[in-house]
C-alpha atoms as a PDB file:
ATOM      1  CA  UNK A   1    -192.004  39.625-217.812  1.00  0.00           C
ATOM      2  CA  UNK A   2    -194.873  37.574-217.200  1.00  0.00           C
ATOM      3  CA  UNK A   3    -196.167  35.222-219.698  1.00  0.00           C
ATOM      4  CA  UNK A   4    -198.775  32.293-220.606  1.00  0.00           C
ATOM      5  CA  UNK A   5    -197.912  29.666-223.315  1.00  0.00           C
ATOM      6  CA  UNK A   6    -200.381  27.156-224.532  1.00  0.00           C
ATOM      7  CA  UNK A   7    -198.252  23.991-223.558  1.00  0.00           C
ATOM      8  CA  UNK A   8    -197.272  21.359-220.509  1.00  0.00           C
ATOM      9  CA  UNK A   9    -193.904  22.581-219.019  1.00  0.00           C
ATOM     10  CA  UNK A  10    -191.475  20.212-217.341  1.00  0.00           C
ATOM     11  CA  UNK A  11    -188.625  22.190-216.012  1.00  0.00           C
ATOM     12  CA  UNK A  12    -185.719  20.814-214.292  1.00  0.00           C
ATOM     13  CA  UNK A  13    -182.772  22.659-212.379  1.00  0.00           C
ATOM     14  CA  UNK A  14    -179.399  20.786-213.435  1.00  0.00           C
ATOM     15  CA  UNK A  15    -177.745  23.556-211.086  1.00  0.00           C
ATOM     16  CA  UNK A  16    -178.136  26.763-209.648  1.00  0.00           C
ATOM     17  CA  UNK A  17    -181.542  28.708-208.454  1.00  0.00           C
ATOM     18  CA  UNK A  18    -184.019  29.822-209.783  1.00  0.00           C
ATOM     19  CA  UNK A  19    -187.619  31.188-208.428  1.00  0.00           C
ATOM     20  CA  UNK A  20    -190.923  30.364-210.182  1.00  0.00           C
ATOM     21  CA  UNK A  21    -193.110  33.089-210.067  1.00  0.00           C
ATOM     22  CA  UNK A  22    -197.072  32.423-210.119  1.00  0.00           C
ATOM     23  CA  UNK A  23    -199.845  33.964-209.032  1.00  0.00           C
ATOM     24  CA  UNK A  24    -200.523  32.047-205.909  1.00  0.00           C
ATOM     25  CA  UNK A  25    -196.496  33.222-205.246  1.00  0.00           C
ATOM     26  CA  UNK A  26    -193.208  32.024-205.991  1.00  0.00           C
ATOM     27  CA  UNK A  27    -191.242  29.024-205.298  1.00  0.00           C
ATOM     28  CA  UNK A  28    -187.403  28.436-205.287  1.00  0.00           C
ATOM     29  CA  UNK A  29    -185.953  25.848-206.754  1.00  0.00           C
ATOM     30  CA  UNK A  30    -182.725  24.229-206.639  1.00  0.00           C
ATOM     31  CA  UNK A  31    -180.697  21.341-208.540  1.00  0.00           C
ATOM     32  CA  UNK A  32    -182.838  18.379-208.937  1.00  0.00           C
ATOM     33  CA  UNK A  33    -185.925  19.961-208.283  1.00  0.00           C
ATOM     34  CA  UNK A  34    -188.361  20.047-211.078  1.00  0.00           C
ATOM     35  CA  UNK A  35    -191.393  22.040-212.012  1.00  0.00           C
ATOM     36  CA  UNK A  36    -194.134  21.464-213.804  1.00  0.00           C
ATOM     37  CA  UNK A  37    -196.959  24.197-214.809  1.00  0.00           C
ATOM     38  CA  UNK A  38    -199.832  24.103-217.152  1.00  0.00           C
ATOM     39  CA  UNK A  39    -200.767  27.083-218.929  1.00  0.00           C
ATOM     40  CA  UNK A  40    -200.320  29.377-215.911  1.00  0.00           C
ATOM     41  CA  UNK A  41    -199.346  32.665-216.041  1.00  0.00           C
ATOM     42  CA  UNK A  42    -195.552  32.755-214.684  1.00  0.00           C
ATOM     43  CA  UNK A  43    -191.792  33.795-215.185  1.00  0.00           C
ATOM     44  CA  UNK A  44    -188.883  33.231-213.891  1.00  0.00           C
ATOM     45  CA  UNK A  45    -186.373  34.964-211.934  1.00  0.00           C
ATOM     46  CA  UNK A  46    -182.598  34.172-211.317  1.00  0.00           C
ATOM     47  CA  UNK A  47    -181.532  36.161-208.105  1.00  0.00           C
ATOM     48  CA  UNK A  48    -177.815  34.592-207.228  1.00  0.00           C
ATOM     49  CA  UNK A  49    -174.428  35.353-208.553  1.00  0.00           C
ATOM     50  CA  UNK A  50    -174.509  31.501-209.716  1.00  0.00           C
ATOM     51  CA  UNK A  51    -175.784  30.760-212.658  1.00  0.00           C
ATOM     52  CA  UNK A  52    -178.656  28.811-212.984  1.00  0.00           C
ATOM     53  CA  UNK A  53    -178.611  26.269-215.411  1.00  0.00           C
ATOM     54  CA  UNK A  54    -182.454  24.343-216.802  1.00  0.00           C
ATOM     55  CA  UNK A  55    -183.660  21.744-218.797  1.00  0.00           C
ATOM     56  CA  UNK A  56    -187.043  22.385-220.151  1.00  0.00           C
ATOM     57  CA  UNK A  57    -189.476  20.814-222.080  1.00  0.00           C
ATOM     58  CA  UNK A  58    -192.657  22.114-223.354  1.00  0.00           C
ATOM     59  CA  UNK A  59    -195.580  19.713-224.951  1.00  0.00           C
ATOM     60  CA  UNK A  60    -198.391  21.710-226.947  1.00  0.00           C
ATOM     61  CA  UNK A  61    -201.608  21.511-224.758  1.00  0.00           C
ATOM     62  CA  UNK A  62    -205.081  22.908-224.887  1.00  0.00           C
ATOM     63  CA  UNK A  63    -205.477  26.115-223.396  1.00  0.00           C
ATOM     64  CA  UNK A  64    -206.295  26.335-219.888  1.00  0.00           C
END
């Protein structure tokens, strides 16, 4: 379930895991890591028995 959104996305992990998937690849991140993409193409894929718990917060941007 890829998707591209027109916006600046700061995403944080309070807890849990979670992979960010882009097209260079994916990267996991844990709690306190946080994530910022710009207009990419990307999803997001929760592959523990823990759930994963985010902050996000999206600012409208010009498309890339």
């Amino acid at each position: 379930m890829r998707h591209k959104t027109p916006t600046i996305d700061y995403i944080t992990v309070i807890g849990g895991e979670i992979y960010a998937i882009v097209d260079d690849g994916e990267v996991l991140l844990t709690a306190g890591d946080t994530f910022v993409q710009r207009g990419t193409i990307h999803s997001w894929s929760v592959r523990g028995t823990e759930p994963c718990v985010i902050s996000v917060v999206l600012v409208a941007a010009e498309p890339v």
